[in-house]
C-alpha atoms as a PDB file:
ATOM      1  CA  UNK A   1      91.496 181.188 126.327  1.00  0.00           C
ATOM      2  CA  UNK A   2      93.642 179.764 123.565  1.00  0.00           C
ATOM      3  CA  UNK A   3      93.214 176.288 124.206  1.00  0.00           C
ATOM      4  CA  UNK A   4      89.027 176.994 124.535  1.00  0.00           C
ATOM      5  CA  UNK A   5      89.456 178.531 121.127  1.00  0.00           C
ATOM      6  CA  UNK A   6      91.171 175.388 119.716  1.00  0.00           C
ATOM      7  CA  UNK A   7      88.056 173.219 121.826  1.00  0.00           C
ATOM      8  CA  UNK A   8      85.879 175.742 119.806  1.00  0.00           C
ATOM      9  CA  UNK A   9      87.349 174.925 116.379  1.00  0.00           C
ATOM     10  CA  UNK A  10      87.641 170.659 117.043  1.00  0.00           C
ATOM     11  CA  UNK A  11      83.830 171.069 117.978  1.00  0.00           C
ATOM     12  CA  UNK A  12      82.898 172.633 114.869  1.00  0.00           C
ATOM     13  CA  UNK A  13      85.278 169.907 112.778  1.00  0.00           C
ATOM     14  CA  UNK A  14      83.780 167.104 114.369  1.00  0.00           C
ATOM     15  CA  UNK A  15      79.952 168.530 113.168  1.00  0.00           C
ATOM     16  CA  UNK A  16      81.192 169.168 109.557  1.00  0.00           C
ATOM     17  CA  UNK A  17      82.575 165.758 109.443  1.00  0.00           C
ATOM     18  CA  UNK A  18      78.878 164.530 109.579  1.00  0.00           C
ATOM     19  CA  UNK A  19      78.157 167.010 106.401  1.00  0.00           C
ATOM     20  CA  UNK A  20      80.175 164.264 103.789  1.00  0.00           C
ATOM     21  CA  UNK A  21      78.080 160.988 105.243  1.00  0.00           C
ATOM     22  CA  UNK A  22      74.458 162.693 105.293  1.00  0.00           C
ATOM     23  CA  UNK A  23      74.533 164.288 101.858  1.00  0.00           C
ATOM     24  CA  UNK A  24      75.602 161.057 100.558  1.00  0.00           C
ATOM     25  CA  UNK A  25      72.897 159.183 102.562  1.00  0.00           C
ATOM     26  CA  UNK A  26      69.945 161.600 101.113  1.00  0.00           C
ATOM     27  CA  UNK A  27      71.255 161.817  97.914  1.00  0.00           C
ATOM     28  CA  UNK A  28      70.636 158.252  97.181  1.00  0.00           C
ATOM     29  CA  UNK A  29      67.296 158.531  98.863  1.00  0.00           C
ATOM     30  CA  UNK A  30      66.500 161.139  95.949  1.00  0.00           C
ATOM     31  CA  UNK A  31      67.953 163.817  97.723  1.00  0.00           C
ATOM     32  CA  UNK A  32      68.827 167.613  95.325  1.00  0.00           C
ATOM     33  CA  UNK A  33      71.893 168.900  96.357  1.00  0.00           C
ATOM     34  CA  UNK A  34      70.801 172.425  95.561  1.00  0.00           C
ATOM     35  CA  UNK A  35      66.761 171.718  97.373  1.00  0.00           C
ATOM     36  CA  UNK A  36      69.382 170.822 100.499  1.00  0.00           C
ATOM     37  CA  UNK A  37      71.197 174.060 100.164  1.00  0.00           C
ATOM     38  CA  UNK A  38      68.049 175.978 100.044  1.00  0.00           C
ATOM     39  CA  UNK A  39      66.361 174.008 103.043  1.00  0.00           C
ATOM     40  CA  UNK A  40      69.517 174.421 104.770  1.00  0.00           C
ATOM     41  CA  UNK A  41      69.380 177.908 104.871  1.00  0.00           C
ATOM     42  CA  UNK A  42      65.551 178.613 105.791  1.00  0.00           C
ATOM     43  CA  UNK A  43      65.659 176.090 108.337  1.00  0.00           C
ATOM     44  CA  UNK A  44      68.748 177.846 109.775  1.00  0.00           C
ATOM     45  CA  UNK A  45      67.185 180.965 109.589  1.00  0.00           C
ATOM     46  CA  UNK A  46      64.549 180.005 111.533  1.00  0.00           C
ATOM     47  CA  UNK A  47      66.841 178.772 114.129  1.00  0.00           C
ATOM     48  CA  UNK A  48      68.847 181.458 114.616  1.00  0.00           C
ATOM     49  CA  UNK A  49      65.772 184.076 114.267  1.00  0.00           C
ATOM     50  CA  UNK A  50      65.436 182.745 117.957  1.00  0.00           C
ATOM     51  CA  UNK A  51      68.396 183.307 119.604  1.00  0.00           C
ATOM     52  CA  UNK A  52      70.069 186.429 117.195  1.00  0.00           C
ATOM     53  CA  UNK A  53      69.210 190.099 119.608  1.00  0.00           C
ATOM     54  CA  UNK A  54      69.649 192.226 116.646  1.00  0.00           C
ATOM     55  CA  UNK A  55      69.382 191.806 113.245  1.00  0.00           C
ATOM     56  CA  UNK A  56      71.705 193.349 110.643  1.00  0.00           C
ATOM     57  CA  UNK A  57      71.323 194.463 107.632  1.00  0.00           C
ATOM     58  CA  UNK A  58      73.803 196.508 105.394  1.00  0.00           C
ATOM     59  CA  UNK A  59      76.170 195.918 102.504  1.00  0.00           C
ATOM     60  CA  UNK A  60      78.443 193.468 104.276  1.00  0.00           C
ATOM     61  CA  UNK A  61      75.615 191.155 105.770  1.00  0.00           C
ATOM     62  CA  UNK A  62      74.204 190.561 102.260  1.00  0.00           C
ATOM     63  CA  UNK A  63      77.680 189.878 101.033  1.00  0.00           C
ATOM     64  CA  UNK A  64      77.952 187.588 103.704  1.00  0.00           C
ATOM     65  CA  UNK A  65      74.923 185.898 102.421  1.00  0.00           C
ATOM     66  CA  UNK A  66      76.290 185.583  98.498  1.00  0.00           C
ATOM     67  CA  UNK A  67      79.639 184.459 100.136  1.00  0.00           C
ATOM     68  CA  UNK A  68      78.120 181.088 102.015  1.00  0.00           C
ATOM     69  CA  UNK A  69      75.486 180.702  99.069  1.00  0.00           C
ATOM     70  CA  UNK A  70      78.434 180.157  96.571  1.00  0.00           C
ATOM     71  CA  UNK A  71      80.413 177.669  99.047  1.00  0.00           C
ATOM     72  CA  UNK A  72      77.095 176.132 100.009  1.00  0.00           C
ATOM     73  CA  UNK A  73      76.032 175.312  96.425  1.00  0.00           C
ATOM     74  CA  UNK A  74      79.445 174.561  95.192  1.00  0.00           C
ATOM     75  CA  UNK A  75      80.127 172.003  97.999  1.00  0.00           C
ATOM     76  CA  UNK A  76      77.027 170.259  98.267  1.00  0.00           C
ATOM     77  CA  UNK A  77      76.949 169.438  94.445  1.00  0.00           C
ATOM     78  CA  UNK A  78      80.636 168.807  94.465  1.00  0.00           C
ATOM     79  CA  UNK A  79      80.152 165.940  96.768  1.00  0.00           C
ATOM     80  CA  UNK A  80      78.189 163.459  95.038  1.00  0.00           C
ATOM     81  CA  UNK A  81      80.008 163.856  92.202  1.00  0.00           C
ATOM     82  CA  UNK A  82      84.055 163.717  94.169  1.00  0.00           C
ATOM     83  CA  UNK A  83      83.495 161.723  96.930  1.00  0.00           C
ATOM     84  CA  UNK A  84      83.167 162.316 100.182  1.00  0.00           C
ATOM     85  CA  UNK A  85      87.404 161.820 100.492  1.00  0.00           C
ATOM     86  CA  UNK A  86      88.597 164.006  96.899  1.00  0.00           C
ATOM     87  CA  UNK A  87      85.840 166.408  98.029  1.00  0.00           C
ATOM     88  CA  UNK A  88      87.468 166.738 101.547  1.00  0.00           C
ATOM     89  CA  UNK A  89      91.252 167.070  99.893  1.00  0.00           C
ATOM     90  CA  UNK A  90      90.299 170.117  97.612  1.00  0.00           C
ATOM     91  CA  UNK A  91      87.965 171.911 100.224  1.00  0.00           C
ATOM     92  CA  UNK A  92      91.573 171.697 102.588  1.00  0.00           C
ATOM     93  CA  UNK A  93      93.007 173.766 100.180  1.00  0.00           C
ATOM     94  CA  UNK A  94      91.567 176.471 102.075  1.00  0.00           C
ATOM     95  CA  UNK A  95      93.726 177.483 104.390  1.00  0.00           C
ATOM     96  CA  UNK A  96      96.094 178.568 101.951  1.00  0.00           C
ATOM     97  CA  UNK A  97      93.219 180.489  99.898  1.00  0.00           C
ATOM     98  CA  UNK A  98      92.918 182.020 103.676  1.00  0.00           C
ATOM     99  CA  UNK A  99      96.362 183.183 104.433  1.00  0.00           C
ATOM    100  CA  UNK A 100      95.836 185.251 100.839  1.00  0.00           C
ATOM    101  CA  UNK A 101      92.463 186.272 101.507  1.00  0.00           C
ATOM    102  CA  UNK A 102      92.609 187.484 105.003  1.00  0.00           C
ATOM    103  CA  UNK A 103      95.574 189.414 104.350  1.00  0.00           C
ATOM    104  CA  UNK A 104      93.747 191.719 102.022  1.00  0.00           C
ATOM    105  CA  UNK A 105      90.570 192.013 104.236  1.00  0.00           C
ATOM    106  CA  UNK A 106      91.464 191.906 107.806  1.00  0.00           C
ATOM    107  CA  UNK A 107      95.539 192.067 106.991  1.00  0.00           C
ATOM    108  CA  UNK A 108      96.293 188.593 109.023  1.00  0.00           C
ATOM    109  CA  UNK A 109     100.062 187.731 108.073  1.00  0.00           C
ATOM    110  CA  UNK A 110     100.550 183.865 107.564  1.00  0.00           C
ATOM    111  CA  UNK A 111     103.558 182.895 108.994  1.00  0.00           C
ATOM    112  CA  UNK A 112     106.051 180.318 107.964  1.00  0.00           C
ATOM    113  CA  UNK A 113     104.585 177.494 110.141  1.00  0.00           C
ATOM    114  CA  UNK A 114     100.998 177.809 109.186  1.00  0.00           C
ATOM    115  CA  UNK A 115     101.782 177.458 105.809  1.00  0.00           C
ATOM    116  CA  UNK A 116     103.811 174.770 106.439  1.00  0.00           C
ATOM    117  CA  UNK A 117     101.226 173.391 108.304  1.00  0.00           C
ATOM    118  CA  UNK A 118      98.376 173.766 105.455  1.00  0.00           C
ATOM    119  CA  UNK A 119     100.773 172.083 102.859  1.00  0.00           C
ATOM    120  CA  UNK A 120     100.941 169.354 105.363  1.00  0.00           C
ATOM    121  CA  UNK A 121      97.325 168.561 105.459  1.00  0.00           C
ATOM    122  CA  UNK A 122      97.546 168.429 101.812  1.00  0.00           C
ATOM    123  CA  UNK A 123      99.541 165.851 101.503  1.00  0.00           C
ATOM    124  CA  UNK A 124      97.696 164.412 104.379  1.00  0.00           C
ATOM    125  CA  UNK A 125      94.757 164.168 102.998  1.00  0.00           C
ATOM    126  CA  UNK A 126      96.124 163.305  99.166  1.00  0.00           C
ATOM    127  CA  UNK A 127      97.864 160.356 100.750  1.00  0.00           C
ATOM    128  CA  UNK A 128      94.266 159.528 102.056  1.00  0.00           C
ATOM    129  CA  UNK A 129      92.857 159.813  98.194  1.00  0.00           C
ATOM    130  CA  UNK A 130      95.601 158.443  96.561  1.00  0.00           C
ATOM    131  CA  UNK A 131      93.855 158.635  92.876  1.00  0.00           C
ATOM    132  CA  UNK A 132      93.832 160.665  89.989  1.00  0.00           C
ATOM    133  CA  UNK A 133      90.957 163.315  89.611  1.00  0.00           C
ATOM    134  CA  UNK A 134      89.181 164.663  86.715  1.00  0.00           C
ATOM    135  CA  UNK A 135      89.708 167.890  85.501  1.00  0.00           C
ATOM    136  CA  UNK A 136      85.617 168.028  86.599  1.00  0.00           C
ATOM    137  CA  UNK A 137      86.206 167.011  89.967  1.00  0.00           C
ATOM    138  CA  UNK A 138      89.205 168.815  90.184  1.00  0.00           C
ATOM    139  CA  UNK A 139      88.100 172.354  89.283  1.00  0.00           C
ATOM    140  CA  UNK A 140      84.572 171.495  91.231  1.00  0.00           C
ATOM    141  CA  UNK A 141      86.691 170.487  94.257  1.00  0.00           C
ATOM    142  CA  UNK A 142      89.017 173.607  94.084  1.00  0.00           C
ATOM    143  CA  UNK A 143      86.115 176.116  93.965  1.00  0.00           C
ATOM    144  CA  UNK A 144      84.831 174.165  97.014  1.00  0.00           C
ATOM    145  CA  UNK A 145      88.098 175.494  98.769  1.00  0.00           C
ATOM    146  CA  UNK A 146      88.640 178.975  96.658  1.00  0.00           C
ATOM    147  CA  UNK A 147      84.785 179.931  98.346  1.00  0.00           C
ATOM    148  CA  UNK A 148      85.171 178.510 101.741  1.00  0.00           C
ATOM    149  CA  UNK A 149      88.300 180.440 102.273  1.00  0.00           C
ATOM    150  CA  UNK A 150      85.703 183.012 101.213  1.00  0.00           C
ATOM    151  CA  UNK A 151      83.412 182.584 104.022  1.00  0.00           C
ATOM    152  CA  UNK A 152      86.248 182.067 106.764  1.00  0.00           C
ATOM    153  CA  UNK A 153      87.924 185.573 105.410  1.00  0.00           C
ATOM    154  CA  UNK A 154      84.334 187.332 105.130  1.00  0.00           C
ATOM    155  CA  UNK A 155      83.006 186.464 108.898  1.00  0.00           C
ATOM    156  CA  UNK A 156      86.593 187.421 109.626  1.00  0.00           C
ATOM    157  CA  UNK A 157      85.685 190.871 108.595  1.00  0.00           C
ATOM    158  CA  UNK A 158      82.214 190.953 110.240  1.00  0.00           C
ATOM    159  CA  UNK A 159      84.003 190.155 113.338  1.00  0.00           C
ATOM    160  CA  UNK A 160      86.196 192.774 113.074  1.00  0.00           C
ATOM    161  CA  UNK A 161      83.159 194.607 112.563  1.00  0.00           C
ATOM    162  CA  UNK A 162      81.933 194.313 115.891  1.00  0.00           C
ATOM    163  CA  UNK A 163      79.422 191.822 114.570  1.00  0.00           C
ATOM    164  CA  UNK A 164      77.923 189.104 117.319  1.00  0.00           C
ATOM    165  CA  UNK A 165      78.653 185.445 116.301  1.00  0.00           C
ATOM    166  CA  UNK A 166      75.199 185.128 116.113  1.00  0.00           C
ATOM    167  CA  UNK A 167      74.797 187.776 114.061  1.00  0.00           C
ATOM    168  CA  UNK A 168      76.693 186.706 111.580  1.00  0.00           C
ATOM    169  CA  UNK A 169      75.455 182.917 111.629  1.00  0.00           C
ATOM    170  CA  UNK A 170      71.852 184.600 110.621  1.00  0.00           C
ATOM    171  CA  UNK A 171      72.884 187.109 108.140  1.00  0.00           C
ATOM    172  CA  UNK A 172      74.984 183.916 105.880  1.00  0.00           C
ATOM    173  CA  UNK A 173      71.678 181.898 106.488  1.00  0.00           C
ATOM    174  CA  UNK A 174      68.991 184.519 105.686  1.00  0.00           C
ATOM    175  CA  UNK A 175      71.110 186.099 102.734  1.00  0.00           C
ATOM    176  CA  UNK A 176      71.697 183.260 101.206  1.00  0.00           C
ATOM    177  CA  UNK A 177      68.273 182.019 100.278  1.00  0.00           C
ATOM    178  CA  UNK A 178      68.004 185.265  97.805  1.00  0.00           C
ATOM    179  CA  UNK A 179      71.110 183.680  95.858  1.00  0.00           C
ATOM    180  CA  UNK A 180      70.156 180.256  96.267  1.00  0.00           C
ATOM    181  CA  UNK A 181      66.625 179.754  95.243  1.00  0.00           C
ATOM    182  CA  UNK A 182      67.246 180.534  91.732  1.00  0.00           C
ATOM    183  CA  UNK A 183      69.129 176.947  91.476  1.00  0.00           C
ATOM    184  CA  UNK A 184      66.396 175.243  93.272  1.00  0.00           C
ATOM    185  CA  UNK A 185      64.265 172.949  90.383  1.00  0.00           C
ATOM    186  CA  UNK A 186      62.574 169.761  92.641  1.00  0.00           C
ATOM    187  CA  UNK A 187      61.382 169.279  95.978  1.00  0.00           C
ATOM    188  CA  UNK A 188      61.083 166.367  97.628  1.00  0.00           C
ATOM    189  CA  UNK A 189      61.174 165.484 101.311  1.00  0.00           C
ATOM    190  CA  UNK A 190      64.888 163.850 101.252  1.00  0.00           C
ATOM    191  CA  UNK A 191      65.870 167.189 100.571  1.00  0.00           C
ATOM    192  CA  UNK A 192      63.838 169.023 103.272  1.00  0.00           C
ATOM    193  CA  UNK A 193      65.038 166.072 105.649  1.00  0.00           C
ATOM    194  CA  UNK A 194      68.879 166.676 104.707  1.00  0.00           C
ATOM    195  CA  UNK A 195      67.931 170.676 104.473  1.00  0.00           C
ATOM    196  CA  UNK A 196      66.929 169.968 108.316  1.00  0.00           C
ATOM    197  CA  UNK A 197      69.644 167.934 109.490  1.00  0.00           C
ATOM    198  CA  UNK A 198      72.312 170.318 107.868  1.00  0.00           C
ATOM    199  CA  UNK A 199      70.917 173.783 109.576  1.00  0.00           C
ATOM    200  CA  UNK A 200      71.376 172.180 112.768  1.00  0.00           C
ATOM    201  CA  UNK A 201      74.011 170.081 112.750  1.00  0.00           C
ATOM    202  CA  UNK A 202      76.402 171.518 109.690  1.00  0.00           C
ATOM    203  CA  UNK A 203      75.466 174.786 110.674  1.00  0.00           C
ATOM    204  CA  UNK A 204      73.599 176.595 113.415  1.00  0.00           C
ATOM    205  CA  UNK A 205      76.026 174.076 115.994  1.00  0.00           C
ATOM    206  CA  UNK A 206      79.314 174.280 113.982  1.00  0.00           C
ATOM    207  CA  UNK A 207      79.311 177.989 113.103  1.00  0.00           C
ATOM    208  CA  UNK A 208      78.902 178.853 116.374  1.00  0.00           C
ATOM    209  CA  UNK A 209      81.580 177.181 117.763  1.00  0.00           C
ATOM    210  CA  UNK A 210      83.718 178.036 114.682  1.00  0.00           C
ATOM    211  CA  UNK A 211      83.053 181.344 115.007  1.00  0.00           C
ATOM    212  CA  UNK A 212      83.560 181.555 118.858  1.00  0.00           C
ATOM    213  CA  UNK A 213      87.027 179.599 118.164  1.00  0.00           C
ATOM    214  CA  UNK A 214      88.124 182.093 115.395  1.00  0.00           C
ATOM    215  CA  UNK A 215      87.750 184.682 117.560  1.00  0.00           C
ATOM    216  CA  UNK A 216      89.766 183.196 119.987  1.00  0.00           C
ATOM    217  CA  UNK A 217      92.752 182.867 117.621  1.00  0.00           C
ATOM    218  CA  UNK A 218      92.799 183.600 113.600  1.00  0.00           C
ATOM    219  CA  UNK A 219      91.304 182.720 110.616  1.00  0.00           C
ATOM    220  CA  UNK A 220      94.789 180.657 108.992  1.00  0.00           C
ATOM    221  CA  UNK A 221      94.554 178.809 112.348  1.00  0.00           C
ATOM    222  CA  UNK A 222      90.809 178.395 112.206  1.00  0.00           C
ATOM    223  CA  UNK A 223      90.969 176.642 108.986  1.00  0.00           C
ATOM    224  CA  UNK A 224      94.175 174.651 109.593  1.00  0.00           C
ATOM    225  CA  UNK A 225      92.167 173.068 112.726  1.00  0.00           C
ATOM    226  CA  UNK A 226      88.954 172.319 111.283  1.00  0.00           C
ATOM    227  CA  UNK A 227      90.759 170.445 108.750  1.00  0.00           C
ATOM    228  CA  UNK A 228      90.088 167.165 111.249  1.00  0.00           C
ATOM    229  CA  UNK A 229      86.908 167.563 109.579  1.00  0.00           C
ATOM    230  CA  UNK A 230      87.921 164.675 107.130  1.00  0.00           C
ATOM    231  CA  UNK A 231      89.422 162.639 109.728  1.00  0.00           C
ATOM    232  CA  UNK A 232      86.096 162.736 111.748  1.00  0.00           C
ATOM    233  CA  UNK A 233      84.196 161.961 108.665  1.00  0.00           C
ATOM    234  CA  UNK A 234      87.179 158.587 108.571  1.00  0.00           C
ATOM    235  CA  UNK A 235      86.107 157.603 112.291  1.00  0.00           C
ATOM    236  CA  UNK A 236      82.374 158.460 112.036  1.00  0.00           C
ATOM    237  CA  UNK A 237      82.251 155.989 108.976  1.00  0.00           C
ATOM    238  CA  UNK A 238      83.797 153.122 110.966  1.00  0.00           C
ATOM    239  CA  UNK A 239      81.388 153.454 113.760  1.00  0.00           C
ATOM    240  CA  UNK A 240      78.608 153.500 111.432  1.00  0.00           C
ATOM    241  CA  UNK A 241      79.676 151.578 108.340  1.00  0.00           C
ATOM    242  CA  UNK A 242      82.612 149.388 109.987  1.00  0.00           C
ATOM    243  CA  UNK A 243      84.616 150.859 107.454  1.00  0.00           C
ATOM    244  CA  UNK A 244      88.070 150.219 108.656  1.00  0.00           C
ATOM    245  CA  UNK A 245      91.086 152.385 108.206  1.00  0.00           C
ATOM    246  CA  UNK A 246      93.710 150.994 105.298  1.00  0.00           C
ATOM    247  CA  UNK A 247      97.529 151.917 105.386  1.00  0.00           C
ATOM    248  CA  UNK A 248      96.937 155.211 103.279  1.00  0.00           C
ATOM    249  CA  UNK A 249      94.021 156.366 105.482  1.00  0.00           C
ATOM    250  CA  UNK A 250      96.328 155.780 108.683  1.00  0.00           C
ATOM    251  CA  UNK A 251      99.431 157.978 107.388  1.00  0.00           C
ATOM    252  CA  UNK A 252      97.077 160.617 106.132  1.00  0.00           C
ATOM    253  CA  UNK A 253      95.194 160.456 109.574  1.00  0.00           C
ATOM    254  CA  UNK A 254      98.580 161.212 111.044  1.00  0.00           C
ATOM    255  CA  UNK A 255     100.114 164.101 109.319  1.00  0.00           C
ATOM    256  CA  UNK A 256      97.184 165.722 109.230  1.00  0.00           C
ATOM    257  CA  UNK A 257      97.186 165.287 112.927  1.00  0.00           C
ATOM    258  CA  UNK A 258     100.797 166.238 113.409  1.00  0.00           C
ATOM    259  CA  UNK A 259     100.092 169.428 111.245  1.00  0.00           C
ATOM    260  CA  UNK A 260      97.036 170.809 113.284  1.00  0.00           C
ATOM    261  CA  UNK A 261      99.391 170.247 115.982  1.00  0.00           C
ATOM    262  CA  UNK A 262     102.710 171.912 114.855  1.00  0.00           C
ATOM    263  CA  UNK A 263     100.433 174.873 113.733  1.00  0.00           C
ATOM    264  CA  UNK A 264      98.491 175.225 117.422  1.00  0.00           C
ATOM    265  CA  UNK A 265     102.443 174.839 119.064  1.00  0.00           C
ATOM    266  CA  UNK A 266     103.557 177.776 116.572  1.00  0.00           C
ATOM    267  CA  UNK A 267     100.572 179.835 117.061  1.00  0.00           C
END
């Protein structure tokens, strides 16, 4: 069951690291990052309207929905303006936002090796930046990771809850059109495309397998594993860009690899 769990939790990384390459792509087609978040969610609504038995609704379902609309909003527009690669660095700050937030909600202890592990992919992935952010892209880039921990901690409740995976993938994408629409000023079809693409691929898919994973194991874990995310987004990008791998790229690649698996041989 463990090892299905960690299957679970690569699944869901390798989806995610699609999220960095199609934003980009419809962003220069005219795409708005907050249109994208907005289309996201309605089209995964619909989705999930399909296959969810029971709806849910009740304090902790709508906070569910506020919780994804922040890290939805806050990611998206972070990544045109970081990069795909800063944007990845500061959103992998998360797992350490996740051993603080979990404790408090669902009382999950970090231990020594998972935060070991997290600083790990830090460095990982800052040896795979190597440059010097603005205090813009900085801040932008830390909320990205301060409100995904959010999210990861949150659905860690709900599951506790007794809440269905399913469940809990329709209440974050039907609650958070309320908090998103507000920030929603064109529409254009790049934005309904990429709206599309990411409820399907960024997030009916990934969730569920994230979700199912989580369950599986724990939230610090969760997030220390889907941190391949970037390194997906690395091998993705030479498949379709023949964008090669340089020596800082490679190291990164590899301690953040050696971290995911020090944490899964301590878990």
């Amino acid at each position: 069951m463990r090892t299905s769990g960690h299957v679970d939790l690569t699944l869901a990384a390798f989806f995610w690291g699609t999220i960095g390459i199609a934003v980009n792509y419809f962003y220069l087609l005219g795409g708005s990052p907050f249109t994208m978040v907005i289309m996201r969610s309605i089209f995964s609504t619909i989705v999930s309207l399909f296959i969810v038995k029971k709806i849910v609704v009740n304090k902790y379902t709508i906070g569910m929905g506020f919780v994804s609309s922040l890290f939805y909003l806050t990611y998206i527009y972070t990544i045109p303006i970081d990069g795909p690669s800063l944007s990845a660095v500061l959103l992998y700050t998360a797992p350490l936002w996740v051993s603080i937030f979990s404790y408090f909600l669902v009382k999950e202890k970090a231990t020594l090796g998972k935060i070991i592990s997290s600083l790990m992919i830090l460095i990982g992935l800052y040896i795979m930046y190597l440059g010097v952010p603005t205090l813009q892209q900085f801040l932008l880039g830390l909320a990205s990771g301060l409100t995904y921990a959010g999210l990861i901690s949150f659905s860690r409740l709900l599951q506790r809850k007794g809440m269905s995976d399913w469940e809990i993938i329709f209440s974050q994408s039907l609650w958070s059109i309320p908090f998103s629409l507000p920030f929603v000023r064109v529409l254009n079809l790049p934005s309904v495309y990429a709206g599309i693409y990411l409820a399907i691929f960024a997030t009916v898919i990934p969730y569920f397998f994230f979700y199912r994973g989580m369950k599986k194991t724990d939230s610090i874990t969760a997030s220390i594993i889907t941190a391949l995310e970037p390194v997906f987004t690395i091998i993705l990008s030479m498949i379709i860009f023949r964008e090669f791998l340089n020596i800082y790229e490679t190291i990164g690649t590899i301690i953040i690899l050696f971290s995911i698996f020090l944490s899964v041989k301590m878990h």
